[in-house]
Structures are given as C-alpha cells and as structure tokens.
C-alpha atoms as a PDB file:
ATOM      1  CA  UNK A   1      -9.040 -58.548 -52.127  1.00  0.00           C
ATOM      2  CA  UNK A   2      -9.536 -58.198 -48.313  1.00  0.00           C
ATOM      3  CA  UNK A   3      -6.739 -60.235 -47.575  1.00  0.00           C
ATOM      4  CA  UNK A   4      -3.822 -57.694 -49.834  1.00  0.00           C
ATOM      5  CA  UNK A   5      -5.723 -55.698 -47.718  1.00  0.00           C
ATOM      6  CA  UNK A   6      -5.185 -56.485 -44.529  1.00  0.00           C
ATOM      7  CA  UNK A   7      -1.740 -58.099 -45.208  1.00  0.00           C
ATOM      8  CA  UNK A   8      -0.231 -54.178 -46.915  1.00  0.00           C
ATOM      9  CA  UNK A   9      -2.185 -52.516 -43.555  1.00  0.00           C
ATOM     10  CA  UNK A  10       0.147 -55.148 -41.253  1.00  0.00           C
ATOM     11  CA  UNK A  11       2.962 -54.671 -44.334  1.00  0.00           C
ATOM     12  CA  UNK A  12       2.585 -50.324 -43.344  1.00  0.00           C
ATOM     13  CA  UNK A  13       2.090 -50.950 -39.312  1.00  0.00           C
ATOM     14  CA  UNK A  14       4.981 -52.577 -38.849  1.00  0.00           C
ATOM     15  CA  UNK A  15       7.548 -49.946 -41.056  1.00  0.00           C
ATOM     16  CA  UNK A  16       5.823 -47.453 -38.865  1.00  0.00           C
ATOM     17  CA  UNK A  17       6.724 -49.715 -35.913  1.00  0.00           C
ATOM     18  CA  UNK A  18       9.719 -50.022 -36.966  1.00  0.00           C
ATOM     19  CA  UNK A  19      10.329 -46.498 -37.936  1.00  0.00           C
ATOM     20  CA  UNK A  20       9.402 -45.490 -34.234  1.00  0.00           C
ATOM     21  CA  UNK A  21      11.664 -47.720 -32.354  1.00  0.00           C
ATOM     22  CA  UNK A  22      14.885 -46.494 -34.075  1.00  0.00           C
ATOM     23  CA  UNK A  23      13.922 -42.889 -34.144  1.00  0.00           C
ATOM     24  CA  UNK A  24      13.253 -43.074 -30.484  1.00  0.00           C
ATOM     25  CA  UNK A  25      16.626 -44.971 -30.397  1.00  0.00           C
ATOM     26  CA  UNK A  26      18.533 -42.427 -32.439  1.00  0.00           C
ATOM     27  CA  UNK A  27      16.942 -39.817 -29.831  1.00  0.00           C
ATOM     28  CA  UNK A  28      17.564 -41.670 -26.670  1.00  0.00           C
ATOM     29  CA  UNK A  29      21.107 -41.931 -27.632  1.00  0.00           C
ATOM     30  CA  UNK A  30      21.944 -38.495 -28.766  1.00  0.00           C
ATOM     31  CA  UNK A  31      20.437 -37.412 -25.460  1.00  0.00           C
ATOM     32  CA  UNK A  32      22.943 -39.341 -23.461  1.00  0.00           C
ATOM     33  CA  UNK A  33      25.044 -38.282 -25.610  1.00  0.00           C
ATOM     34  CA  UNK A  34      24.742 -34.807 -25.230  1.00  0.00           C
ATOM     35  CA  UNK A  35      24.624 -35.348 -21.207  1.00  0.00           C
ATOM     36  CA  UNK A  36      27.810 -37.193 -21.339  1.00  0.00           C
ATOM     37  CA  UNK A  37      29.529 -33.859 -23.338  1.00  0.00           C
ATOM     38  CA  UNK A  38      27.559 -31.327 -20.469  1.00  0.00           C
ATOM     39  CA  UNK A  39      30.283 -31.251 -18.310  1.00  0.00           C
ATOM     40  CA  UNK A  40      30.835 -28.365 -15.634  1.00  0.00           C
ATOM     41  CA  UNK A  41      32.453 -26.317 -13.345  1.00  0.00           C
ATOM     42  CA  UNK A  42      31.130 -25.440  -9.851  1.00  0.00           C
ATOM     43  CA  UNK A  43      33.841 -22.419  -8.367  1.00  0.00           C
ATOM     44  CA  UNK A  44      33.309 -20.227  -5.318  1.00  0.00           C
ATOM     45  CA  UNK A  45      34.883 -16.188  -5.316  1.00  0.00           C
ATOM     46  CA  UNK A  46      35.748 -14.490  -2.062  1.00  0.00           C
ATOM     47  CA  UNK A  47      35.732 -10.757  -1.376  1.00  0.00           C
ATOM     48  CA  UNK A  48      36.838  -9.553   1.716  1.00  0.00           C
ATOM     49  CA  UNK A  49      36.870  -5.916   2.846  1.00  0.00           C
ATOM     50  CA  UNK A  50      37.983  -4.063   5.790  1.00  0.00           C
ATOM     51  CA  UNK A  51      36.048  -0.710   6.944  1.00  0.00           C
ATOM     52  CA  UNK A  52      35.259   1.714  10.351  1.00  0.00           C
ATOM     53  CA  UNK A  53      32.259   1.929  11.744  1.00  0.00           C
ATOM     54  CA  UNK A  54      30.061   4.426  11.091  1.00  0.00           C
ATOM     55  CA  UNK A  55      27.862   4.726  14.361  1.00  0.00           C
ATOM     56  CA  UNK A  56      29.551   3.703  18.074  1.00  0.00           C
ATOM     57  CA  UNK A  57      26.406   3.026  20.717  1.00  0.00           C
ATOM     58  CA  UNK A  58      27.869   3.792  24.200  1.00  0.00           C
ATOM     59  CA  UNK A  59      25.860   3.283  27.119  1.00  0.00           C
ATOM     60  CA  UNK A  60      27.126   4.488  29.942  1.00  0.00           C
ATOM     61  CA  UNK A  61      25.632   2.678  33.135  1.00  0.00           C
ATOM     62  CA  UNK A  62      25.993   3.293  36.885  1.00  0.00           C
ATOM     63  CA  UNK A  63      24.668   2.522  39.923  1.00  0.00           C
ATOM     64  CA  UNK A  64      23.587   4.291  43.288  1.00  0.00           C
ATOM     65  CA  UNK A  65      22.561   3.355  46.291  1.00  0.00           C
ATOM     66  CA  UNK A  66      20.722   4.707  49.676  1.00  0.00           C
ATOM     67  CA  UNK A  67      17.549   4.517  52.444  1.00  0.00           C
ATOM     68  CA  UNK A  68      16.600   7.704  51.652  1.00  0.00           C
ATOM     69  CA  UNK A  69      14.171   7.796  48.123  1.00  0.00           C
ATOM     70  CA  UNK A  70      14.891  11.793  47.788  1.00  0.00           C
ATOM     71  CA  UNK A  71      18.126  11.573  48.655  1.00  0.00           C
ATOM     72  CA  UNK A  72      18.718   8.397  46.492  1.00  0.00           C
ATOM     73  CA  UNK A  73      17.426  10.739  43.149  1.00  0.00           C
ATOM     74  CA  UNK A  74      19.423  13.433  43.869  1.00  0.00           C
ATOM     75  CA  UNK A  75      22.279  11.832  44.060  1.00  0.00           C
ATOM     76  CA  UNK A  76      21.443  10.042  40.790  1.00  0.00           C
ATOM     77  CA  UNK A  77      21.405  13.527  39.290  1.00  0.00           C
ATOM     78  CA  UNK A  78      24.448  14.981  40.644  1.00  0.00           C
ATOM     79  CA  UNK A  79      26.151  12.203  38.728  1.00  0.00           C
ATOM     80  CA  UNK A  80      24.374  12.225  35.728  1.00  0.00           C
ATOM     81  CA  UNK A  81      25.317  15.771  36.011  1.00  0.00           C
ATOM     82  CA  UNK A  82      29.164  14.837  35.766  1.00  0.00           C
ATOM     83  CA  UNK A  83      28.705  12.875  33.394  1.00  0.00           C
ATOM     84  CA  UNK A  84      26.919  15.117  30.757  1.00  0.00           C
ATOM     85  CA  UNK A  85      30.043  17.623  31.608  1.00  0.00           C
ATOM     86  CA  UNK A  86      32.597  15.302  31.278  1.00  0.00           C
ATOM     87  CA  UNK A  87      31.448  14.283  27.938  1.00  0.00           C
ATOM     88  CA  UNK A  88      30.219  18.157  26.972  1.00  0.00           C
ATOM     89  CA  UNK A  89      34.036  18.671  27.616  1.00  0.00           C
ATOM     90  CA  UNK A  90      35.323  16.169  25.794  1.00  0.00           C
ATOM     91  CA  UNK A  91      33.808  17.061  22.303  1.00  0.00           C
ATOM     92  CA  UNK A  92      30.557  15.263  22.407  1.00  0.00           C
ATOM     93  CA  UNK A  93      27.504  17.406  21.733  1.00  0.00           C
ATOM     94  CA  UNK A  94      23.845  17.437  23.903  1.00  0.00           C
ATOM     95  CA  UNK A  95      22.382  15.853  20.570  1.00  0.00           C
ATOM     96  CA  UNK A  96      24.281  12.748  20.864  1.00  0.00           C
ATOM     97  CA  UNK A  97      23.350  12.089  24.368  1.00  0.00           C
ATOM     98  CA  UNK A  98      20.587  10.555  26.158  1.00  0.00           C
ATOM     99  CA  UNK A  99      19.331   9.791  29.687  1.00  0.00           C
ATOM    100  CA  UNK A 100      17.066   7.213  30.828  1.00  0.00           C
ATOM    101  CA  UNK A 101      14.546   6.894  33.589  1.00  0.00           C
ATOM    102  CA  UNK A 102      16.502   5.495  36.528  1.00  0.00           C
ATOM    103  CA  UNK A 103      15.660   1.628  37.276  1.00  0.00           C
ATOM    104  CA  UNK A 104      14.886   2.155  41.321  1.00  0.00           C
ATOM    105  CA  UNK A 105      14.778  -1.355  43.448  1.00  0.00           C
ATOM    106  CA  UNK A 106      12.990  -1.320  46.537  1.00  0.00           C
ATOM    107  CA  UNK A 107      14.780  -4.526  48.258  1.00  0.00           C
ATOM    108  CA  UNK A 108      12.559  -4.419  51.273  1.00  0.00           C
ATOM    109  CA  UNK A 109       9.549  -5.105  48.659  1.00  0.00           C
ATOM    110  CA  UNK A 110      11.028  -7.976  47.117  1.00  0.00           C
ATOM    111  CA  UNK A 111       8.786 -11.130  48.327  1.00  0.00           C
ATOM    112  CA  UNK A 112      11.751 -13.706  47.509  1.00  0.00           C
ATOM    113  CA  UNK A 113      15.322 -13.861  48.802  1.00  0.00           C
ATOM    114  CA  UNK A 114      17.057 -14.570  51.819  1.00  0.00           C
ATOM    115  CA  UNK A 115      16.326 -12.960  55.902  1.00  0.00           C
ATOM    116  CA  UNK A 116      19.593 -10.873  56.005  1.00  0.00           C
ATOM    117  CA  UNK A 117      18.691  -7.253  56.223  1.00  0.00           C
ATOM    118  CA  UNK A 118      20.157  -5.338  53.169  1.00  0.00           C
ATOM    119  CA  UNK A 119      22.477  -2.200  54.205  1.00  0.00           C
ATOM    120  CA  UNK A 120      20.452  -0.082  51.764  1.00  0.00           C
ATOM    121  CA  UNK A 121      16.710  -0.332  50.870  1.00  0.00           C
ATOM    122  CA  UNK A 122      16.890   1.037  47.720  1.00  0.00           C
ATOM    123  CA  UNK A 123      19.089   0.620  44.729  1.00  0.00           C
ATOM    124  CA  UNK A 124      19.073   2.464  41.459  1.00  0.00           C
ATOM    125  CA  UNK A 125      20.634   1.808  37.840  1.00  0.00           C
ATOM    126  CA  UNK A 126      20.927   4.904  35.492  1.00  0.00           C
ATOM    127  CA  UNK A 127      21.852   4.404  31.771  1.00  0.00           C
ATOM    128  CA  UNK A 128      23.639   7.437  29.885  1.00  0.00           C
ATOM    129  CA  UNK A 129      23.834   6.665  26.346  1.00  0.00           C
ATOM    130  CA  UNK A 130      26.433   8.120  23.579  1.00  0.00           C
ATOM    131  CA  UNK A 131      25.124   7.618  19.900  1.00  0.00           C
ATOM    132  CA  UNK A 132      27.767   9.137  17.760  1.00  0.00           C
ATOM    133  CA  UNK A 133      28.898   9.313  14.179  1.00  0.00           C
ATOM    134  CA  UNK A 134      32.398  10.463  15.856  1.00  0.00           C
ATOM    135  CA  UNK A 135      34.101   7.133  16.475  1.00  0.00           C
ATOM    136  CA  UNK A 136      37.270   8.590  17.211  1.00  0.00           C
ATOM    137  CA  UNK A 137      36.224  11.384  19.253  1.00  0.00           C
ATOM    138  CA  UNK A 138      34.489   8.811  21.402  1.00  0.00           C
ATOM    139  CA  UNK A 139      36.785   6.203  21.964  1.00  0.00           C
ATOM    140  CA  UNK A 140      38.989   8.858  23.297  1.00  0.00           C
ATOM    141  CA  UNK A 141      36.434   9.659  25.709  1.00  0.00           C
ATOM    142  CA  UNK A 142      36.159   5.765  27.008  1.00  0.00           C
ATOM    143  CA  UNK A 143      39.812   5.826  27.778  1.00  0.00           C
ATOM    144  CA  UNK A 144      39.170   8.728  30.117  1.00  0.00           C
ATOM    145  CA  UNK A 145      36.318   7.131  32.003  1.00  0.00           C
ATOM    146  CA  UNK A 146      38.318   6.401  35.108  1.00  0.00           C
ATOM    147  CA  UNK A 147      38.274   9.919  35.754  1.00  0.00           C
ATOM    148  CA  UNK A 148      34.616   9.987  37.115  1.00  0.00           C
ATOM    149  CA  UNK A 149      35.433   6.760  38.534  1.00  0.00           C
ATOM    150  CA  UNK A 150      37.616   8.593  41.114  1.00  0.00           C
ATOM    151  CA  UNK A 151      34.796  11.180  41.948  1.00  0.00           C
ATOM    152  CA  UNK A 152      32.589   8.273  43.013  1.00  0.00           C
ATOM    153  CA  UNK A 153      30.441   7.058  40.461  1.00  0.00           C
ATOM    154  CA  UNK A 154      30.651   3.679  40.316  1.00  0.00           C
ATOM    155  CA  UNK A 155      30.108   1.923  36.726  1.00  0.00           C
ATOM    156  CA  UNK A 156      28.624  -1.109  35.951  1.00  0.00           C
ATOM    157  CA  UNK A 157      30.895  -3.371  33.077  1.00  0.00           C
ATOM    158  CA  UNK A 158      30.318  -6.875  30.980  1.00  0.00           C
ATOM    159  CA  UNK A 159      26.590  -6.197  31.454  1.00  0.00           C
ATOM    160  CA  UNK A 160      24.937  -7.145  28.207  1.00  0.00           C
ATOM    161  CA  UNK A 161      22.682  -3.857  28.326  1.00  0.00           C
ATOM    162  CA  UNK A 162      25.888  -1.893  28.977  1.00  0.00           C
ATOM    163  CA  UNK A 163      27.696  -3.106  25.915  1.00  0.00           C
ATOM    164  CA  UNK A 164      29.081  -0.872  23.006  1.00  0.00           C
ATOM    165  CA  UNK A 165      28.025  -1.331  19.559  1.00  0.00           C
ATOM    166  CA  UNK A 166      29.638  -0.367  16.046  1.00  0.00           C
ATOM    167  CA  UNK A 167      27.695   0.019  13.759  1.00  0.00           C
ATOM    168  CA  UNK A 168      28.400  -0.369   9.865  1.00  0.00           C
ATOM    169  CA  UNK A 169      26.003   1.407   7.454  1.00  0.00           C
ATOM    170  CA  UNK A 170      27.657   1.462   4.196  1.00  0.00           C
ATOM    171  CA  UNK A 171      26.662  -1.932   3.095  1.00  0.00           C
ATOM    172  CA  UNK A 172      24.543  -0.714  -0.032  1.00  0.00           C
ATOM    173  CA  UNK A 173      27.529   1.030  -1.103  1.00  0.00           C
ATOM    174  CA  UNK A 174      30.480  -1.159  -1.054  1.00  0.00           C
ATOM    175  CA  UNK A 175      27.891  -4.103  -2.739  1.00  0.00           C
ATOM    176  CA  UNK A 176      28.593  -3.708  -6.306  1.00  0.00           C
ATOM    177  CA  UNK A 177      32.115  -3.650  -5.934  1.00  0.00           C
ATOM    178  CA  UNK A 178      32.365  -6.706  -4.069  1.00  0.00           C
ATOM    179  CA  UNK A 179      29.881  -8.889  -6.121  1.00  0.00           C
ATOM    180  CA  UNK A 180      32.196  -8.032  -9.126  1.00  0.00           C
ATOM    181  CA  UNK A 181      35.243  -8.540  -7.419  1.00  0.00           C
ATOM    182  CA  UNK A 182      33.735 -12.209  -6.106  1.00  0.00           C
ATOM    183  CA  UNK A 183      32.877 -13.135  -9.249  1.00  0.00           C
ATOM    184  CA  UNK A 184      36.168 -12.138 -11.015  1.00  0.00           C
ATOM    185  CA  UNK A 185      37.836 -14.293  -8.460  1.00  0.00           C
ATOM    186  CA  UNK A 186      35.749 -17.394  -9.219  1.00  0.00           C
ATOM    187  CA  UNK A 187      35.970 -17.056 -12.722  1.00  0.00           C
ATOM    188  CA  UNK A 188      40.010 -16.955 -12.200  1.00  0.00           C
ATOM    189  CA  UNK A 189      39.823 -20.047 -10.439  1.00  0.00           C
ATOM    190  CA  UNK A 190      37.099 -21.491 -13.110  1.00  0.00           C
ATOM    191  CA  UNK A 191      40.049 -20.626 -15.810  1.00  0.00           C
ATOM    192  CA  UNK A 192      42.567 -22.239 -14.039  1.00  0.00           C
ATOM    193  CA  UNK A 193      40.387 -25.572 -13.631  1.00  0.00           C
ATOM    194  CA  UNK A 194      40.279 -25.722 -17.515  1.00  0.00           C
ATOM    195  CA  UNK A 195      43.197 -24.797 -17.969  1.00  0.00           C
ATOM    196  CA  UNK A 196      44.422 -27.879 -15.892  1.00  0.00           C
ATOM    197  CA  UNK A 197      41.917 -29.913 -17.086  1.00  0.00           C
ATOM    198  CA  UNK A 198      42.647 -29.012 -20.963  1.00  0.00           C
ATOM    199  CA  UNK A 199      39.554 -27.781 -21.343  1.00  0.00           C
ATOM    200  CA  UNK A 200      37.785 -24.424 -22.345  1.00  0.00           C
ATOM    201  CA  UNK A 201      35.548 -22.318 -20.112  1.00  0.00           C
ATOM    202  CA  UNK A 202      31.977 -21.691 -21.602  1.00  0.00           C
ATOM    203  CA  UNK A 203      29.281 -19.950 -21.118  1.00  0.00           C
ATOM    204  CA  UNK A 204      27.948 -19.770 -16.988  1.00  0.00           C
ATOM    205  CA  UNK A 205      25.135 -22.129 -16.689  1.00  0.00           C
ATOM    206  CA  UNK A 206      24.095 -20.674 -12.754  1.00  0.00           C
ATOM    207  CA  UNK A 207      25.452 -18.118 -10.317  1.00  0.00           C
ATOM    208  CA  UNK A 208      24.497 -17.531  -7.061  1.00  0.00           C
ATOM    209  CA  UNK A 209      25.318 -14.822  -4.104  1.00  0.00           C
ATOM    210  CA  UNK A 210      25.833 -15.300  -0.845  1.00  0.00           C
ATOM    211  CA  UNK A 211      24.638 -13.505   2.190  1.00  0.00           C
ATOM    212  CA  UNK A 212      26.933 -10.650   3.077  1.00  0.00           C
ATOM    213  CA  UNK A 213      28.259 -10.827   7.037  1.00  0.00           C
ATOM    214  CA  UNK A 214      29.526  -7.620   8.850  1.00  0.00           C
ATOM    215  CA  UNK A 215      31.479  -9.233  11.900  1.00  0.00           C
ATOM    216  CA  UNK A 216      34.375  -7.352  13.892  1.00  0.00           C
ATOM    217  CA  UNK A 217      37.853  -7.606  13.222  1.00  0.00           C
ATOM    218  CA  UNK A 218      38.970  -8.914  16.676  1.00  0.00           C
ATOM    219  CA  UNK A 219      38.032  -8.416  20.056  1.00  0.00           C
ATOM    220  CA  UNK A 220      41.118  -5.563  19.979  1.00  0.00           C
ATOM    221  CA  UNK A 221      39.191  -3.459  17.713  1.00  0.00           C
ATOM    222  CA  UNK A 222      35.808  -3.971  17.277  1.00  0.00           C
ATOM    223  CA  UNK A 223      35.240  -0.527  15.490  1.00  0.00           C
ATOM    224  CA  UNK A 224      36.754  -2.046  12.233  1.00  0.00           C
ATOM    225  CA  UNK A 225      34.651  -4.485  10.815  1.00  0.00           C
ATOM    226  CA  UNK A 226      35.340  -7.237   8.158  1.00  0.00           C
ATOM    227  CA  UNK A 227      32.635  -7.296   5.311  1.00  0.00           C
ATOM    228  CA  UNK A 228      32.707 -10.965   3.291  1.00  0.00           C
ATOM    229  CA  UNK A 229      30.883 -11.888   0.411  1.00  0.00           C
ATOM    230  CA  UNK A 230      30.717 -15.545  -1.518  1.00  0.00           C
ATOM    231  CA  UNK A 231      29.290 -15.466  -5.115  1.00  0.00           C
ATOM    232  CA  UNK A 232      28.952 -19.574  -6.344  1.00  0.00           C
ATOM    233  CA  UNK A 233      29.520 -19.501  -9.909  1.00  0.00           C
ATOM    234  CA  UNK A 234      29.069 -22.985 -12.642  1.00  0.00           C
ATOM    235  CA  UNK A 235      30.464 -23.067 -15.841  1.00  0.00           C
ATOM    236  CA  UNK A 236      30.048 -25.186 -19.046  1.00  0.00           C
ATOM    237  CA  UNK A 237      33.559 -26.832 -19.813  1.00  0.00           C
ATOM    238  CA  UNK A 238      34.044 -27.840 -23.397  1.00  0.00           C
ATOM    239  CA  UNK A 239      37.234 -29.292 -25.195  1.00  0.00           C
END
C-alpha cells in the first residue's frame, strides 16, 4: 500500500514538474516574443525663435588722471557731469542711470612694479551705467559717444567690466509655444520614419525637453537673440 503510495506521489511530482517547465517555456518565449515586436522610434524636434532684447546694460567707463587728489575728483565730476547731460539730452531718464564710487589708484603706494617715476600719482576709473528697457533709444545714444570723446573724456573699451549686456526676459512666455512647436516637428519626422519604414506610429513611450539657450544672433547685433529648444521624443512602431 505504501509503495502505490509513494510511486502516484513521484507519478503527481513529476506532471507538476513537467507542467512547470513548459509553462515557464511558453512564458519565456512569449516574452521574447513580445520584445522582438517592441520596436521604436527615437526623433528629435527643433524650435528656433528670433526676439529683441528686453533690457540693454551699458556701462559707461572712463578714466582720469592727475597729482593733485582734489583736483583729480573734480575733474571726475565735471565729466560725469557731461555725461549725465549728454544722455539727459538724448532721451534717457535720471532713473535709468547710475554712478559709481570712483576706483582712485595711488601709484606711488603700490609696493610692486618697476623704478620709473609715473607722470601722475594718481589714477581714477569712474563707471556710468545705462539700464534701460529702451533698446533703441539707447543704441542711438552709443553711436553718438564720440561726441564726449572730443571734449576730453577719455573711455575705456573691450574691458570685460565695461561690456554691454542684452538682456532677454520673455522666456516664460514664448515656452509653451515652442515646446509644442518642437514636438510637432519630431512627431513629423517620427511619421515620416514609418512611413518609410512601412510601419505605423503608436503611442509615445518617453519624451524629454531640452534646456532652452538664449545666445545672440551675431556679433553684428547682439540685441536680437536666438531662443532654441530640443524636445527628444520615442515612439512605439507597429506594422
């Protein structure tokens, strides 16, 4: 009696054995199966956009020079003087202009440099800076720089503290737009893949969006700038 026993317990363990290997067959193949059939599309969508400025930095930087301390500050005030006026005159208001404390060098302090006697002791650099909304009205203004120039003030150029800056704030706004028009492009291109490949576009499996860059749109005109966008976008492809 122990032996049918034992030998219908064997008899049962091995169906179930058995049972077990081809079900985990059957599932190990439809799963390679089923990744053969996942096929997919990876396509990239451009947006470009061109736009002004919305804020122009301009500092304005000269220098002076003189023995005399008092005489070196007043003169640094006559021109600062001219230059407020010239701008006042030109259509750019108090608000949007700003004067900084003057940078005075006192050579004959300086413990390193070489034994030749400097023609002036002390040396100044004054910053005047234009922060304006009014890109136009300013870069008018720039062209007419020379004109203090010839009254003596003597500018200081391709300084990196001296350099003008456009500014574009409108990012938030031009965003949506962009993304969809990105993402319309790469779905165009997606389409055409299929379409080539004689295949149907599905359902997106991932998307991704790149980082938005705000560069200039040459060195001619720096006060348009180029906005770019790159949304990565994968498809399922069926046939």
């Amino acid at each position: 009696m122990q032996g049918n026993n034992k030998a219908s317990a064997f008899i049962l363990g091995a169906f179930l054995a058995f049972g077990l290997i081809v079900s985990g067959y059957l599932l190990g193949n439809t799963a390679i199966k089923f990744k053969e059939y996942e096929r997919t599309v990876t396509v990239k969508g451009l947006s470009e956009q061109e736009n002004k400025a919305d804020i122009v930095l301009w500092p304005i930087q000269f220098t002076m020079a003189d023995n005399s301390l008092e005489q070196l500050y007043g003169s640094i005030e006559a021109s600062s003087d001219l230059i407020n006026n010239f701008l006042g005159k030109n259509g750019i208001t108090p608000a949007e202009i700003t004067f900084s404390i003057p940078a005075i060098t006192d050579k004959s302090a300086q413990r390193y440099g070489n034994n030749t006697k400097a023609e002036f002791r002390y040396t100044a650099l004054q910053t005047v800076t234009v922060y304006s909304k009014n890109i136009d009205i300013v870069r008018k203004v720039m062209g007419k720089l020379s004109e203090l120039g010839k009254k003596g003030i003597v500018f200081t150029v391709d300084n990196y503290q001296s350099r003008i800056e456009y500014i574009f704030t409108r990012l938030n706004q031009v965003k949506p737009e962009m993304v969809e028009e990105a993402t319309r492009k790469a779905r165009e291109i997606a389409l055409k893949f299929a379409a080539d490949s004689k295949s149907r576009l599905g359902k997106i499996k991932r998307a991704s969006q790149g980082q938005f860059s705000i560069k200039s749109r040459d060195k001619n005109n720096p006060h348009i700038k180029k906005v770019r966008v790159v949304s990565t976008v994968e498809y399922y492809l069926s046939d």
